[in-house]
C-alpha atoms as a PDB file:
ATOM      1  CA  UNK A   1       0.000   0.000   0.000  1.00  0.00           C
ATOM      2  CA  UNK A   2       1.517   3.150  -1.120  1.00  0.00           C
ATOM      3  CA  UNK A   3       2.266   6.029   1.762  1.00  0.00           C
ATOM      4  CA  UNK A   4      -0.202   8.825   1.970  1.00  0.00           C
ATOM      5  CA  UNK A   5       1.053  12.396   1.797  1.00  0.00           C
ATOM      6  CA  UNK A   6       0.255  14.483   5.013  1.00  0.00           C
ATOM      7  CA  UNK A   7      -1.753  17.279   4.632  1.00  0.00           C
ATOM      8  CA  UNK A   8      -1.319  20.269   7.000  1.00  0.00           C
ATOM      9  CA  UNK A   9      -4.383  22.557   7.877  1.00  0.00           C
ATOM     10  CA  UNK A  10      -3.338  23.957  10.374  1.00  0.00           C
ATOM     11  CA  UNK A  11      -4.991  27.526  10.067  1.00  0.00           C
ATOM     12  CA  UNK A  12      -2.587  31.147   9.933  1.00  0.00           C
ATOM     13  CA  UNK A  13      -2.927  33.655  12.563  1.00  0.00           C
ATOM     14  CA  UNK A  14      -3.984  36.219  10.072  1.00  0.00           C
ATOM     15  CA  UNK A  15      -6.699  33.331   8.653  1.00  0.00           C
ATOM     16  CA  UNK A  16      -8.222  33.668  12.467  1.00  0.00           C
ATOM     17  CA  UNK A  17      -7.333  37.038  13.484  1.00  0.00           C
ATOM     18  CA  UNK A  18     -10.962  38.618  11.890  1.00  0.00           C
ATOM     19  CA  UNK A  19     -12.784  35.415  14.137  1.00  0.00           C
ATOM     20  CA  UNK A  20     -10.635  36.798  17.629  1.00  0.00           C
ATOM     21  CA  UNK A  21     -12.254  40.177  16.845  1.00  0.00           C
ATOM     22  CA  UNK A  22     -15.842  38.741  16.056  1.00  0.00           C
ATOM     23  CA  UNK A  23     -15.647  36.869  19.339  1.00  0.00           C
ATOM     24  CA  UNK A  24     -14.116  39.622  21.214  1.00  0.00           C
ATOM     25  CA  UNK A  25     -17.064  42.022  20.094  1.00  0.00           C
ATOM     26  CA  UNK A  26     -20.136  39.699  20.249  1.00  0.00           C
ATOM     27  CA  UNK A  27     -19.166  36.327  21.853  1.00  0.00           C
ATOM     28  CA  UNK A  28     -20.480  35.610  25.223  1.00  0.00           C
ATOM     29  CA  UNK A  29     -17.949  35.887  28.429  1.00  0.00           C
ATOM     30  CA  UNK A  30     -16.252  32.813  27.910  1.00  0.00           C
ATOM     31  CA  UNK A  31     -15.560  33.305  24.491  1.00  0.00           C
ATOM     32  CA  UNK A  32     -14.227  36.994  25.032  1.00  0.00           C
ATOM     33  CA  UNK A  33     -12.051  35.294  27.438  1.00  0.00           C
ATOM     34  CA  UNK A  34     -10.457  32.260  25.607  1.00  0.00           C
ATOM     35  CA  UNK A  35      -9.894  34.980  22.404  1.00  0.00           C
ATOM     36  CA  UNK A  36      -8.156  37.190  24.761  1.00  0.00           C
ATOM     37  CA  UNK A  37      -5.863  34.359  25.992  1.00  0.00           C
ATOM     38  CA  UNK A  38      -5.153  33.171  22.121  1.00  0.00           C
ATOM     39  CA  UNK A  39      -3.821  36.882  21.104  1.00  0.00           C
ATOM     40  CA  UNK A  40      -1.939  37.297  24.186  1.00  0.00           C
ATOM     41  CA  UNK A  41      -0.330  33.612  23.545  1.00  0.00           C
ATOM     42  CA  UNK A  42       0.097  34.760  19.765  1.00  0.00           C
ATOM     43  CA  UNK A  43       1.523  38.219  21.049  1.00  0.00           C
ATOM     44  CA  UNK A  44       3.949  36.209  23.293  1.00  0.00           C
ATOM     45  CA  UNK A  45       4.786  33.675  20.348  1.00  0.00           C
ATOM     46  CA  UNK A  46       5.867  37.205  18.297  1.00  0.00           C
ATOM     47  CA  UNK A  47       7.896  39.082  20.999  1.00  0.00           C
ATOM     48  CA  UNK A  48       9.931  35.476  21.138  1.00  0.00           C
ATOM     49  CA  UNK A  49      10.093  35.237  17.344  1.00  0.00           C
ATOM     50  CA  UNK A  50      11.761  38.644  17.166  1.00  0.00           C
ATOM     51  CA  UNK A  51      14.114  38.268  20.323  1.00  0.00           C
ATOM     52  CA  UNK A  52      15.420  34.719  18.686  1.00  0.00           C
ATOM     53  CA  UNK A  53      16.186  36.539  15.136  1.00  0.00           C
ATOM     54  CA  UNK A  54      17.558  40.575  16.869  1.00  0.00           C
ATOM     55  CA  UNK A  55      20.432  40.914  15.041  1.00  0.00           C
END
């Protein structure tokens, strides 16, 4: 049987960044919060990103 290929679908942060906002201005409380937590993990991701490649 012949290997399948993989397929990644992982979705971009800019893909999900206009869903963040939706839920941050008309999700419930639980929503607002988890979307608040994402961008703040995303925000953290960045700030690491651009300490690893300071030149």
């Amino acid at each position: 049987m012949p290997k399948a290929d993989k397929l990644d679908i992982t979705p971009s942060w800019q893909g999900l960044l206009p869903y963040f906002f939706l839920v941050l201005e008309q999700g419930d409380a639980e929503g607002r919060k988890i979307a608040r937590e994402e961008l703040a993990r995303m925000a953290k991701a960045a700030d690491l990103y651009n300490e690893l490649n300071e030149k």
